[in-house]
PDB file of N, CA and C in Angstrom:
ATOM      1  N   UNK A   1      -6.767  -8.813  -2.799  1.00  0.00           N
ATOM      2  CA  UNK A   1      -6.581 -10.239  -2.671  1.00  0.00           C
ATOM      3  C   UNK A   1      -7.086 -10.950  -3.925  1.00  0.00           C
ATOM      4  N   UNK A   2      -6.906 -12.172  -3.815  1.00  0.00           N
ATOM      5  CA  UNK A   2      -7.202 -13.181  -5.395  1.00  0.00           C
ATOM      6  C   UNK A   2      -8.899 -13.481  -5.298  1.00  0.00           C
ATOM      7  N   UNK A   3      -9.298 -13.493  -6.481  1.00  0.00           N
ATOM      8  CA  UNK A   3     -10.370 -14.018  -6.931  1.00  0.00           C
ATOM      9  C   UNK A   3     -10.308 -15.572  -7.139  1.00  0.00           C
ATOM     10  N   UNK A   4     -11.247 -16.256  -6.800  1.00  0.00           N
ATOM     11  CA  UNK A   4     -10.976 -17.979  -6.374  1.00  0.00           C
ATOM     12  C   UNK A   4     -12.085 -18.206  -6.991  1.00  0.00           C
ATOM     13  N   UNK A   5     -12.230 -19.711  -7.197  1.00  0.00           N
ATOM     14  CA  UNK A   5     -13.543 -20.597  -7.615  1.00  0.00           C
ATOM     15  C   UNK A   5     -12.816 -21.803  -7.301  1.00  0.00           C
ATOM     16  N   UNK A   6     -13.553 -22.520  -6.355  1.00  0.00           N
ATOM     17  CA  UNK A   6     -13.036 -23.667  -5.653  1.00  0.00           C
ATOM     18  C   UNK A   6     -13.565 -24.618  -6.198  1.00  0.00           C
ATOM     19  N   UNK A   7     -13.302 -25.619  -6.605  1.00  0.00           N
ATOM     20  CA  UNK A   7     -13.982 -26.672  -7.623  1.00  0.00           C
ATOM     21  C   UNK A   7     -14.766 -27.593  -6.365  1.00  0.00           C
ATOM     22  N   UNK A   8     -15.684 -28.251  -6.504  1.00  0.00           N
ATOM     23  CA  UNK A   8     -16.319 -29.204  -5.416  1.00  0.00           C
ATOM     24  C   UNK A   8     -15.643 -30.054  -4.571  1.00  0.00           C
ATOM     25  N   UNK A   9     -14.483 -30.469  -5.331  1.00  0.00           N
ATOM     26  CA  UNK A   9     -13.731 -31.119  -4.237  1.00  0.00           C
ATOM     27  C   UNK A   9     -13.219 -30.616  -2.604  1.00  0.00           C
ATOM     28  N   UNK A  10     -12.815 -29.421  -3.096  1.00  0.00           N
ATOM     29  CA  UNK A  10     -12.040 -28.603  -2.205  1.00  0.00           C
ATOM     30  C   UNK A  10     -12.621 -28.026  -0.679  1.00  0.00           C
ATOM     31  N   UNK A  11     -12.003 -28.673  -0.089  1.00  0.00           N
ATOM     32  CA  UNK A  11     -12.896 -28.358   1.287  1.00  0.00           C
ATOM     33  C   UNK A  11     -13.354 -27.025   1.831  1.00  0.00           C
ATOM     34  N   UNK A  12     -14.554 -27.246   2.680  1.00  0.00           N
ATOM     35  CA  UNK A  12     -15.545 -25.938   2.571  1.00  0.00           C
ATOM     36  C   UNK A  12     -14.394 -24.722   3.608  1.00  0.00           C
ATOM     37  N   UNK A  13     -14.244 -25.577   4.564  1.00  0.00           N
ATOM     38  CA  UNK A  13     -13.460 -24.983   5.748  1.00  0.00           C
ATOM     39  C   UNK A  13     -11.660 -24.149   5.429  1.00  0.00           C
ATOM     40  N   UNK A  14     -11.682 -24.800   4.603  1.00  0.00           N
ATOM     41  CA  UNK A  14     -10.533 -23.837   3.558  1.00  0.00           C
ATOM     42  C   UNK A  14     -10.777 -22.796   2.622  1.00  0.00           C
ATOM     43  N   UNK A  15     -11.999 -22.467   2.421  1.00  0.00           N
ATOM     44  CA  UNK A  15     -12.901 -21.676   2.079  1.00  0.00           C
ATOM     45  C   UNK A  15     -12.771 -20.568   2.391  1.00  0.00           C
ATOM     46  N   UNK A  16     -13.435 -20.849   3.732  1.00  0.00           N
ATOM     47  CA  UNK A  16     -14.229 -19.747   5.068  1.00  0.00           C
ATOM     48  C   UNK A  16     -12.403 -19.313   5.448  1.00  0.00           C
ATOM     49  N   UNK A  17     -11.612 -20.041   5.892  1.00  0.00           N
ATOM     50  CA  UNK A  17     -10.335 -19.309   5.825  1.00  0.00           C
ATOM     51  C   UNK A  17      -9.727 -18.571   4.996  1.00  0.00           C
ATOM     52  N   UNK A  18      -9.640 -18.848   4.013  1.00  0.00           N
ATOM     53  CA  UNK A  18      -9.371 -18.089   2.835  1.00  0.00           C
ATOM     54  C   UNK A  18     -10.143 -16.413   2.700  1.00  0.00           C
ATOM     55  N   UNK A  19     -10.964 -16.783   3.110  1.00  0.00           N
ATOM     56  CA  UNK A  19     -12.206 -15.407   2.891  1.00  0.00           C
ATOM     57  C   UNK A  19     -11.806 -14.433   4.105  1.00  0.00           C
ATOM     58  N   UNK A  20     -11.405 -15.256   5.440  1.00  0.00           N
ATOM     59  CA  UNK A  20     -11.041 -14.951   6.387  1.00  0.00           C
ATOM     60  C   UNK A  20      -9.793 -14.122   6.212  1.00  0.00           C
ATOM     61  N   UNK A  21      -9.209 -14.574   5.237  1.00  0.00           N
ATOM     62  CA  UNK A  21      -7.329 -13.767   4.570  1.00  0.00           C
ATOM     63  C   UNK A  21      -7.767 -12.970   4.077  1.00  0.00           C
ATOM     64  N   UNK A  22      -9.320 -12.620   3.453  1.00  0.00           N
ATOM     65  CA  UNK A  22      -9.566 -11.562   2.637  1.00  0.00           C
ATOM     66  C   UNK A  22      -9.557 -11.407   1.170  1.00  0.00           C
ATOM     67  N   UNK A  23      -9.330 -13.050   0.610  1.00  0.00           N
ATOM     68  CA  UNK A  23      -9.883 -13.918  -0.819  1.00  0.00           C
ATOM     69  C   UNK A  23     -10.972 -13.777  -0.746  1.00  0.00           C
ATOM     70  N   UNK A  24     -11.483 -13.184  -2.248  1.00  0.00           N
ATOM     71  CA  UNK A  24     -13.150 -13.490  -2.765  1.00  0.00           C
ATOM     72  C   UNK A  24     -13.237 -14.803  -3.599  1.00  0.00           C
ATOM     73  N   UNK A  25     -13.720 -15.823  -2.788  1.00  0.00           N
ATOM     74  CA  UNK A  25     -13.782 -17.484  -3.106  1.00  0.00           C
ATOM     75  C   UNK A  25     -15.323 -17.413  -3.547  1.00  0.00           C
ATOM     76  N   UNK A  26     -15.288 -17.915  -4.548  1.00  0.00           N
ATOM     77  CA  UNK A  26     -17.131 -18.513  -4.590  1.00  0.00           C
ATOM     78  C   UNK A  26     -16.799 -20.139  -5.200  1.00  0.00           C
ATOM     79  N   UNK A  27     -17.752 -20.758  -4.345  1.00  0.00           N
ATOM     80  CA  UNK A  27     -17.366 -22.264  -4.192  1.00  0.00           C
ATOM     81  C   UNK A  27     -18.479 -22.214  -5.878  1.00  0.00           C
ATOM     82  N   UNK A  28     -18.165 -24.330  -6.213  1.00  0.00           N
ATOM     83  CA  UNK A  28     -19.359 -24.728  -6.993  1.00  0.00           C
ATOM     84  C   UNK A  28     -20.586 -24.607  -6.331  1.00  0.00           C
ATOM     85  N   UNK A  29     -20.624 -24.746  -5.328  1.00  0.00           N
ATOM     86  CA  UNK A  29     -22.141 -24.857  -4.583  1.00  0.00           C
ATOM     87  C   UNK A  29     -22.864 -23.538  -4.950  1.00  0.00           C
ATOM     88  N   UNK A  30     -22.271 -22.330  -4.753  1.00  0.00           N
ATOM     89  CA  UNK A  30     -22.599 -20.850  -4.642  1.00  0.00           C
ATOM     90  C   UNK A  30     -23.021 -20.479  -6.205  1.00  0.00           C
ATOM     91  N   UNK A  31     -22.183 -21.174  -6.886  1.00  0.00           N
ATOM     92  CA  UNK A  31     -22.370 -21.100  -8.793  1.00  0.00           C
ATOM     93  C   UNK A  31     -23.492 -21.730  -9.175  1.00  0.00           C
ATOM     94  N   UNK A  32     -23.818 -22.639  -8.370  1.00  0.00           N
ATOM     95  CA  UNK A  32     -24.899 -23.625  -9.121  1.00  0.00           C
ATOM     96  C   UNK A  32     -24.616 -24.912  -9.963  1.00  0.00           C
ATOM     97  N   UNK A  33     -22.746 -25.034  -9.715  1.00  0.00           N
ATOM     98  CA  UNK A  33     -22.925 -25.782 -10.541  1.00  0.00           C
ATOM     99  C   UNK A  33     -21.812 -27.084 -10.096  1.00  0.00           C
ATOM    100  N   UNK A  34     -22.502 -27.300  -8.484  1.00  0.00           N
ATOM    101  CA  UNK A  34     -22.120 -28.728  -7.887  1.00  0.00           C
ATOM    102  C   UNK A  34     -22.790 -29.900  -8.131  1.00  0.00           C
ATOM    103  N   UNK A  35     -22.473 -31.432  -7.926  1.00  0.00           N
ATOM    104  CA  UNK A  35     -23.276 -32.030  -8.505  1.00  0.00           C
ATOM    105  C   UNK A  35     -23.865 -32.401  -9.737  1.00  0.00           C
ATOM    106  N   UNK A  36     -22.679 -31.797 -10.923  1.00  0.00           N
ATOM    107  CA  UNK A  36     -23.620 -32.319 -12.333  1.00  0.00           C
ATOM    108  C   UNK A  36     -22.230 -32.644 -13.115  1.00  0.00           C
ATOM    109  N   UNK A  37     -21.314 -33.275 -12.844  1.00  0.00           N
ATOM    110  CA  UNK A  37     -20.467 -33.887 -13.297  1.00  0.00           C
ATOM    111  C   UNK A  37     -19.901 -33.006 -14.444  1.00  0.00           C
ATOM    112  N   UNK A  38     -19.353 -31.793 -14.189  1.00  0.00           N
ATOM    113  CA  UNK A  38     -19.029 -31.083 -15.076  1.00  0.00           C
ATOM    114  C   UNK A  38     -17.689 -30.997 -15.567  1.00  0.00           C
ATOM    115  N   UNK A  39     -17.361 -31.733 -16.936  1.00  0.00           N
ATOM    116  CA  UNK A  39     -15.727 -32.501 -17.024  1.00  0.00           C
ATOM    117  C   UNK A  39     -14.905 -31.180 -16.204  1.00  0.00           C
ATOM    118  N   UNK A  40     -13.475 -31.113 -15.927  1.00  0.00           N
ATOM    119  CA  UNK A  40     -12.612 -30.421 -15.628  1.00  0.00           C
ATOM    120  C   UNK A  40     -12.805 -28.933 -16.532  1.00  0.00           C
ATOM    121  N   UNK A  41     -12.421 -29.289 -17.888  1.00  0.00           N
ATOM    122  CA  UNK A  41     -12.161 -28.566 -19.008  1.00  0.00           C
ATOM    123  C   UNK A  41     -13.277 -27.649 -18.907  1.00  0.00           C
ATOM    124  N   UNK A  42     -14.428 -27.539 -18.711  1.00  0.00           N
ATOM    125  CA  UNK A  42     -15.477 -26.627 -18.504  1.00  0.00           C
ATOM    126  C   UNK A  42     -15.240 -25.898 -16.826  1.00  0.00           C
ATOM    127  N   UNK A  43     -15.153 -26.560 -15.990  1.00  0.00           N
ATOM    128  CA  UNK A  43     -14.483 -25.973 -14.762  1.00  0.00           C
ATOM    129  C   UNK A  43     -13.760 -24.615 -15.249  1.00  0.00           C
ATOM    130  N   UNK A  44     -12.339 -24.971 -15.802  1.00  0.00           N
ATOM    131  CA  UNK A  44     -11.458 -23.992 -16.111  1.00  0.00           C
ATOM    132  C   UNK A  44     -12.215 -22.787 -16.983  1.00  0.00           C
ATOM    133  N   UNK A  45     -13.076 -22.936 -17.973  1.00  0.00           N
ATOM    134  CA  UNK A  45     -13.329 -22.035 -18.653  1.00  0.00           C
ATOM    135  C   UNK A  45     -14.587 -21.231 -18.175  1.00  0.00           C
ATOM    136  N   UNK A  46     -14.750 -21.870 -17.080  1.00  0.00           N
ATOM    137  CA  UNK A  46     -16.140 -20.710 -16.369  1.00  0.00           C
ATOM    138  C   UNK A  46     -15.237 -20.015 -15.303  1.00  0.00           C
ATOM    139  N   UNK A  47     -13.800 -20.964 -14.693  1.00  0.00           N
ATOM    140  CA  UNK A  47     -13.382 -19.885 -13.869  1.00  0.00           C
ATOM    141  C   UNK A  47     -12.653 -18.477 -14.564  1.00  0.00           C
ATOM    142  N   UNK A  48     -12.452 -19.561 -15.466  1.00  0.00           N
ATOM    143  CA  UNK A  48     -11.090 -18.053 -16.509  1.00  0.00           C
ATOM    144  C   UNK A  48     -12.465 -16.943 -17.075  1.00  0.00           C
ATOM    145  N   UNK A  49     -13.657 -17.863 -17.133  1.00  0.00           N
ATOM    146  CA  UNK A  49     -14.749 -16.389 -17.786  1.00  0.00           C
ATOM    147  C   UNK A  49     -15.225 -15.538 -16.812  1.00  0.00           C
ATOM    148  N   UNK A  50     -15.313 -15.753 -15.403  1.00  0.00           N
ATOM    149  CA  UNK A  50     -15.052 -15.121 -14.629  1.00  0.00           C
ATOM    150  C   UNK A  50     -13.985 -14.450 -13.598  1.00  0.00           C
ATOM    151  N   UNK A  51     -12.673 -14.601 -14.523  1.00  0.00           N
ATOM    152  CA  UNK A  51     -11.778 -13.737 -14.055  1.00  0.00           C
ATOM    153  C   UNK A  51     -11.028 -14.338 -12.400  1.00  0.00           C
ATOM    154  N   UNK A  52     -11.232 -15.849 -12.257  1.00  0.00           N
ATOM    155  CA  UNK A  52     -11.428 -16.213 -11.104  1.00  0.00           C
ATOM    156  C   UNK A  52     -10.311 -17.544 -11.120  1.00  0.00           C
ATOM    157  N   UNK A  53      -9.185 -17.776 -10.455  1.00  0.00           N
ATOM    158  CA  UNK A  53      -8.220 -19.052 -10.549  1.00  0.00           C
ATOM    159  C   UNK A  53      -8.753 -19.758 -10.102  1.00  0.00           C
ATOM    160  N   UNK A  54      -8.617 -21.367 -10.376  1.00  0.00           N
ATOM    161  CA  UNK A  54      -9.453 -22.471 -10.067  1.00  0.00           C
ATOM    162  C   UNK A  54      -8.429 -23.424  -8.959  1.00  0.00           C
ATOM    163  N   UNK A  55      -9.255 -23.606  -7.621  1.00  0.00           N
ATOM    164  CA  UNK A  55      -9.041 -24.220  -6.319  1.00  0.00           C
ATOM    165  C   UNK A  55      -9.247 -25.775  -6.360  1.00  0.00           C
ATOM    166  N   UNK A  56      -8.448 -26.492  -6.597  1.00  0.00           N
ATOM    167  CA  UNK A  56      -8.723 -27.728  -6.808  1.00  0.00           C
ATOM    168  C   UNK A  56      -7.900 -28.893  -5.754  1.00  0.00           C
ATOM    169  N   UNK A  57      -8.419 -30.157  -5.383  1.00  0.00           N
ATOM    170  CA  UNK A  57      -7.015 -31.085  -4.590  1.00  0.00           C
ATOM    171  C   UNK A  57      -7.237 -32.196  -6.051  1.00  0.00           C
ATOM    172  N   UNK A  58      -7.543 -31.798  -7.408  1.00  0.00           N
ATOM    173  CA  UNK A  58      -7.506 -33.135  -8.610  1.00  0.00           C
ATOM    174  C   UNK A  58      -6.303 -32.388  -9.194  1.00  0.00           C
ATOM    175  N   UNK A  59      -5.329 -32.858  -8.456  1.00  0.00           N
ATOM    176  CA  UNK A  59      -4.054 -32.284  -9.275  1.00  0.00           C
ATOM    177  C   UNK A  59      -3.700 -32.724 -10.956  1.00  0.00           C
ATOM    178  N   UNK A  60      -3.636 -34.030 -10.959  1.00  0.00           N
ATOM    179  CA  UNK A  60      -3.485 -34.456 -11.998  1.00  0.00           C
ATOM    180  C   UNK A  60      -4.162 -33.393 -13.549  1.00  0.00           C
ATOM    181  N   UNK A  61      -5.375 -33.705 -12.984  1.00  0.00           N
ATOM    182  CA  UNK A  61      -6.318 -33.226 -14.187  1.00  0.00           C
ATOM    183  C   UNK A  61      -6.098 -31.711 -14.582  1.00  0.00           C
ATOM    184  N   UNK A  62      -5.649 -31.154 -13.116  1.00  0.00           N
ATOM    185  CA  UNK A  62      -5.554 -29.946 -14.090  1.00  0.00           C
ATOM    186  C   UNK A  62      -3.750 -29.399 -14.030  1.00  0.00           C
ATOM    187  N   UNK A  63      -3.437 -30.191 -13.816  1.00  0.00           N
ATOM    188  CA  UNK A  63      -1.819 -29.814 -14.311  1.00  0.00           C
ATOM    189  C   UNK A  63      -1.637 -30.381 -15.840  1.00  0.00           C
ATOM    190  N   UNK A  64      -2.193 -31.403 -16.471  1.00  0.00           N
ATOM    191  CA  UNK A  64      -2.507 -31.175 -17.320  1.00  0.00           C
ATOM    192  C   UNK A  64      -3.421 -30.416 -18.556  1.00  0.00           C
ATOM    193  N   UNK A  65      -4.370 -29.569 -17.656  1.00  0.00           N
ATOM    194  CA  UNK A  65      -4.813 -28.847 -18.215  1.00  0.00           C
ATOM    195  C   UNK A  65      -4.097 -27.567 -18.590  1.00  0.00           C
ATOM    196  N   UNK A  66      -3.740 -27.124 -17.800  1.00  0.00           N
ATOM    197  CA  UNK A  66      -2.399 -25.867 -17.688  1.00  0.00           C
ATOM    198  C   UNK A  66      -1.344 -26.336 -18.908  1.00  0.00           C
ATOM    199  N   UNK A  67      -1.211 -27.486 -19.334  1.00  0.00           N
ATOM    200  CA  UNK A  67       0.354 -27.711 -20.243  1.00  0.00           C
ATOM    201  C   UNK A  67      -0.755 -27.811 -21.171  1.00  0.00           C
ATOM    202  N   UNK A  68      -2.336 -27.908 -21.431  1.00  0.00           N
ATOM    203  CA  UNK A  68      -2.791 -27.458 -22.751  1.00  0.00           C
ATOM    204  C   UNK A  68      -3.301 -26.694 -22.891  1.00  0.00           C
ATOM    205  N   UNK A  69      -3.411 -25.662 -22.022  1.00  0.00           N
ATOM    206  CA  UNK A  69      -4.792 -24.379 -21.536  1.00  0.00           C
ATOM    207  C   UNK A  69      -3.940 -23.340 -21.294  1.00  0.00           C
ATOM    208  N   UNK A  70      -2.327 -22.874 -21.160  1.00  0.00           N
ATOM    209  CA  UNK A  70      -1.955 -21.915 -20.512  1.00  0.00           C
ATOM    210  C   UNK A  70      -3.107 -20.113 -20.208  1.00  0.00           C
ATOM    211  N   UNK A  71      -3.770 -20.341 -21.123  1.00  0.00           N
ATOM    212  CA  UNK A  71      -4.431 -19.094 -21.046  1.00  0.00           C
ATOM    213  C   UNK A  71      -5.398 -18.571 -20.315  1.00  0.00           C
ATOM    214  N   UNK A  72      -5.406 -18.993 -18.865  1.00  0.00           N
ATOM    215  CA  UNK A  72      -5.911 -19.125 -17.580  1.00  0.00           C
ATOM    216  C   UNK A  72      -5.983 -18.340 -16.841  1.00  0.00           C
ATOM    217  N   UNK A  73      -7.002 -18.016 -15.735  1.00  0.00           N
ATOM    218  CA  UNK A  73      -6.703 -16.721 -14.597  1.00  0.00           C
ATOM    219  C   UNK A  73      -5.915 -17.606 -13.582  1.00  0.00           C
ATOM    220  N   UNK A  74      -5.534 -18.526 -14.102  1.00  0.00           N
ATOM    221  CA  UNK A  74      -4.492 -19.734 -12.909  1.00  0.00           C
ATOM    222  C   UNK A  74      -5.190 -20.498 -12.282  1.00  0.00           C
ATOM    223  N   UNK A  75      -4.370 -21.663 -11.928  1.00  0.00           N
ATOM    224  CA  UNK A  75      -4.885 -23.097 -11.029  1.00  0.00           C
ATOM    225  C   UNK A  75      -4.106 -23.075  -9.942  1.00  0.00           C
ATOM    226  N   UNK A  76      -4.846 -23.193  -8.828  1.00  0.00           N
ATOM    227  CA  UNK A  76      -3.869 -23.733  -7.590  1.00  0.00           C
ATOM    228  C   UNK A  76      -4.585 -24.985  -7.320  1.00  0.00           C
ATOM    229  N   UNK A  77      -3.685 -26.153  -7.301  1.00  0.00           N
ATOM    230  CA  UNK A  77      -3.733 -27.676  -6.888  1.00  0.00           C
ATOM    231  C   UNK A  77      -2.845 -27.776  -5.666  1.00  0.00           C
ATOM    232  N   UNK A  78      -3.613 -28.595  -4.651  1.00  0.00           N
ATOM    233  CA  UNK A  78      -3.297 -28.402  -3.446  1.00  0.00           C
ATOM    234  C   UNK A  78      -3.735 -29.896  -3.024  1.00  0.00           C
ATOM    235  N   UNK A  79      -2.690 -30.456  -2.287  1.00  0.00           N
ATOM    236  CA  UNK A  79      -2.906 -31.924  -1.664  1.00  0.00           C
ATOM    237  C   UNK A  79      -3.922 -31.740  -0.910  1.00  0.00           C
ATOM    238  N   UNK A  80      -4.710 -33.320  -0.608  1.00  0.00           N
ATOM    239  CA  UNK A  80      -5.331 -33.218   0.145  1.00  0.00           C
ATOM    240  C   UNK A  80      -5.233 -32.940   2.109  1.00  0.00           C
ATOM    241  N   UNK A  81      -5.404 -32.542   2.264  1.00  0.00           N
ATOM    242  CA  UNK A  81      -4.904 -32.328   4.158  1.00  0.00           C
ATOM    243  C   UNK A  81      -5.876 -31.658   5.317  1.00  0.00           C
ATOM    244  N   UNK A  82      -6.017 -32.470   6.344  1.00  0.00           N
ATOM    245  CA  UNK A  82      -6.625 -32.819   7.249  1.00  0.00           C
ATOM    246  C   UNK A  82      -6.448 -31.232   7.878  1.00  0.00           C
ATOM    247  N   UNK A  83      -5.586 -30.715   7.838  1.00  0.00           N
ATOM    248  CA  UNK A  83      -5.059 -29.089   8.092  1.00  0.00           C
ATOM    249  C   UNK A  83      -5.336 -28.094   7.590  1.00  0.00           C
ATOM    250  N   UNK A  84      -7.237 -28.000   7.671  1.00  0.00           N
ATOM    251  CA  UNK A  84      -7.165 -26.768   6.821  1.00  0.00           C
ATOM    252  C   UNK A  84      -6.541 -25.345   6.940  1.00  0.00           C
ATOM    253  N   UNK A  85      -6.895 -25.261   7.653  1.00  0.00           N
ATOM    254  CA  UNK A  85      -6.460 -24.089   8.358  1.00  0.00           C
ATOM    255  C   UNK A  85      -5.027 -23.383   7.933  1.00  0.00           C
ATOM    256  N   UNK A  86      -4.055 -24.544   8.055  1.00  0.00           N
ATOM    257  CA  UNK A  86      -3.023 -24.659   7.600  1.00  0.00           C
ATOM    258  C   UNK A  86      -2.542 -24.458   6.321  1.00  0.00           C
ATOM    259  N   UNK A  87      -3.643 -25.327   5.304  1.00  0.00           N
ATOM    260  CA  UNK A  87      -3.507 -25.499   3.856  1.00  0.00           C
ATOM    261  C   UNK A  87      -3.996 -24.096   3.447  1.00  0.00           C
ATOM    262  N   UNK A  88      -4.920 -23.536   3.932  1.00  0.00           N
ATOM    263  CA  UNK A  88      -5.135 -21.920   3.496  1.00  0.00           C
ATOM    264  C   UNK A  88      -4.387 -21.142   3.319  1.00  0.00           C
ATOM    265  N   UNK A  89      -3.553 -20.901   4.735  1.00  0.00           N
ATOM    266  CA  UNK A  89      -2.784 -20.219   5.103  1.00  0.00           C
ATOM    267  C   UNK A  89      -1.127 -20.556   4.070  1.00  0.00           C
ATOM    268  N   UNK A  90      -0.862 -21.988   3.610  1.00  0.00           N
ATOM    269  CA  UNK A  90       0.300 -21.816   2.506  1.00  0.00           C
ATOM    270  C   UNK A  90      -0.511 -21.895   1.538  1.00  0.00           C
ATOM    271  N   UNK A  91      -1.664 -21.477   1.206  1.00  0.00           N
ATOM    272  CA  UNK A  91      -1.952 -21.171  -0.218  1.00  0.00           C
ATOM    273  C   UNK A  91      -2.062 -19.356  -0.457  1.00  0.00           C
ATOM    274  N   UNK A  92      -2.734 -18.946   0.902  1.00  0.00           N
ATOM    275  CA  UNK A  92      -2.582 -17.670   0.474  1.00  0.00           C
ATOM    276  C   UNK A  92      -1.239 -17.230   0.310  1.00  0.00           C
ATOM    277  N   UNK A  93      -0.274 -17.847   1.232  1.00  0.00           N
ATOM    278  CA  UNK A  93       1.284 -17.298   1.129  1.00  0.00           C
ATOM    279  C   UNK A  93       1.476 -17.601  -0.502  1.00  0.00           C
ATOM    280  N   UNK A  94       1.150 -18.708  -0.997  1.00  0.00           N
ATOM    281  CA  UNK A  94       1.738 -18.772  -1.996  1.00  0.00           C
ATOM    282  C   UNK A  94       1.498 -17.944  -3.147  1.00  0.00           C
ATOM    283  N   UNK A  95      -0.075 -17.700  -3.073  1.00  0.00           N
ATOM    284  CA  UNK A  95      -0.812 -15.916  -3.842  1.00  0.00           C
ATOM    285  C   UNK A  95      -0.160 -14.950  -3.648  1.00  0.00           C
ATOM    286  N   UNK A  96       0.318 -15.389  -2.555  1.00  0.00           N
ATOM    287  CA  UNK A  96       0.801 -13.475  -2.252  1.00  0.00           C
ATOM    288  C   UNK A  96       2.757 -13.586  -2.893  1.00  0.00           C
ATOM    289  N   UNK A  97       3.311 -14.550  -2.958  1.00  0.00           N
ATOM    290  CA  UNK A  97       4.267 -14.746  -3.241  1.00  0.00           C
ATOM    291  C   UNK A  97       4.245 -14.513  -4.370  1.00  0.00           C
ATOM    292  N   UNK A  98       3.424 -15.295  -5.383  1.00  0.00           N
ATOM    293  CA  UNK A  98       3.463 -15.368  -6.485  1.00  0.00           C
ATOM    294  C   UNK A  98       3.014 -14.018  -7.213  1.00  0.00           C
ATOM    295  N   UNK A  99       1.840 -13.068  -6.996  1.00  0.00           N
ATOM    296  CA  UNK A  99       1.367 -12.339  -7.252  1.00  0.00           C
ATOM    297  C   UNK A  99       0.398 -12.114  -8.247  1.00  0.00           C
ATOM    298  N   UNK A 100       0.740 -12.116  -9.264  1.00  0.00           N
ATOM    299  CA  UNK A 100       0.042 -12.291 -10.810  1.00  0.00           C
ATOM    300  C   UNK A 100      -0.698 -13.439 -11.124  1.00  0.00           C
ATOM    301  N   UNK A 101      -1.735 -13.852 -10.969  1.00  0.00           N
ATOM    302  CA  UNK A 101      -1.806 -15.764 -11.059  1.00  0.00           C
ATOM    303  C   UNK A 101      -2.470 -16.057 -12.721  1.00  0.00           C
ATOM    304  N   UNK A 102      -2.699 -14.663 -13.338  1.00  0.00           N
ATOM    305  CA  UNK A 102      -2.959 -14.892 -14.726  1.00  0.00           C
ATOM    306  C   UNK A 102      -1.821 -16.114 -15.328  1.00  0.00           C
ATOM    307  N   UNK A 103      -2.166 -17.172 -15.738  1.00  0.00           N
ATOM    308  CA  UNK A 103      -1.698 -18.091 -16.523  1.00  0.00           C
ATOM    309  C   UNK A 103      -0.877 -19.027 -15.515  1.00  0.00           C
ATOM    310  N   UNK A 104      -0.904 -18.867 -14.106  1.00  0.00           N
ATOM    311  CA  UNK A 104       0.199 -19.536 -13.388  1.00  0.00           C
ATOM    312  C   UNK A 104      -0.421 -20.650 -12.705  1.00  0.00           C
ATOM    313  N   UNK A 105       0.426 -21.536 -12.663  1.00  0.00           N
ATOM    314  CA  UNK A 105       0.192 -23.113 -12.110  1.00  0.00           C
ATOM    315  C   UNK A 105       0.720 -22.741 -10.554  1.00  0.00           C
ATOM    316  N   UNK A 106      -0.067 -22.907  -9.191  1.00  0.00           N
ATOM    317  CA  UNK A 106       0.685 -22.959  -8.012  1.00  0.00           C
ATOM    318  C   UNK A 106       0.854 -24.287  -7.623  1.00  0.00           C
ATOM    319  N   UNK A 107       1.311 -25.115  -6.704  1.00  0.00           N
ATOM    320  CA  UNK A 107       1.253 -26.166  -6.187  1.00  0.00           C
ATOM    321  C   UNK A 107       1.499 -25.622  -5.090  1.00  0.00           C
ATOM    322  N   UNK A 108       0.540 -26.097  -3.939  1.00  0.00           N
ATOM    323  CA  UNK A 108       0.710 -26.140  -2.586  1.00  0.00           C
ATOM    324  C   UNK A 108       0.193 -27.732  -2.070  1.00  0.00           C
ATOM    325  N   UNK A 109       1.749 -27.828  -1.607  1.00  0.00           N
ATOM    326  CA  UNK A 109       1.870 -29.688  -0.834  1.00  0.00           C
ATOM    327  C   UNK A 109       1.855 -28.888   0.746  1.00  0.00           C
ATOM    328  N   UNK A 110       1.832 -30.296   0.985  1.00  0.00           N
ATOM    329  CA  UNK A 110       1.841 -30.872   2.907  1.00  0.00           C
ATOM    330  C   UNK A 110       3.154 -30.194   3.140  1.00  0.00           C
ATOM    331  N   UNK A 111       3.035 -29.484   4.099  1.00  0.00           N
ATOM    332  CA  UNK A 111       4.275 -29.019   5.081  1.00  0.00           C
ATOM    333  C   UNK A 111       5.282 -30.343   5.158  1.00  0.00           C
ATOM    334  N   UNK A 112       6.644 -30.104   5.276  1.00  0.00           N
ATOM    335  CA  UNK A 112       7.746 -30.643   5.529  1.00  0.00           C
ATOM    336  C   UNK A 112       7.710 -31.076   7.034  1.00  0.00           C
ATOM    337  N   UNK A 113       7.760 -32.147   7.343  1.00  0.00           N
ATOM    338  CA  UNK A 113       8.063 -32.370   8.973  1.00  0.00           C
ATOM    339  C   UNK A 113       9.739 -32.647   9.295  1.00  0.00           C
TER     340      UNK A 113
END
């Protein structure tokens, strides 16, 4: 399964599911390094130095990071949603779809109603 680093935003309970799929997630909290306003751009380069794609709902910031950073263990940006459970579950589909996440941008949105 994928190696994760969930940036602080990213909810805890999407986490514990994820881990539950059998993802090795280590949140900011677990790193030490929640709470100290650490721009984006350093985010990415402690997850890529640990071999680890970065879990984020700040889409913006790092979809632009990806069109200047391609050289990434990958970003998955994921809306925000009340569904975790849910949101896990199409993110791991989308890992497992995708496969390789070296350098790859995922987007996982809100289910279609």
């Amino acid at each position: 399964m994928a190696r994760l680093y969930s940036n602080e935003n990213f909810p805890r309970q999407a986490v514990l599911a994820l881990r539950a799929r059998g993802h090795d997630v280590v949140t900011a909290v677990e790193a030490g390094l929640a709470n100290q306003e650490i721009p984006d751009s350093e985010v990415l380069t402690y997850a890529t130095r640990e071999d680890r794609a970065v879990l984020t709902l700040n889409r913006r910031d790092f979809i632009r990071l990806h069109r200047e950073r391609p050289d990434h263990s990958g970003i998955i940006v994921c809306a925000q949603d009340p569904d975790v459970t849910g949101q896990a579950e199409r993110i791991h589909t989308a890992i497992t779809a995708t496969g390789e996440l070296m350098g790859q941008l995922i987007r996982v949105n809100l289910p279609q109603h």
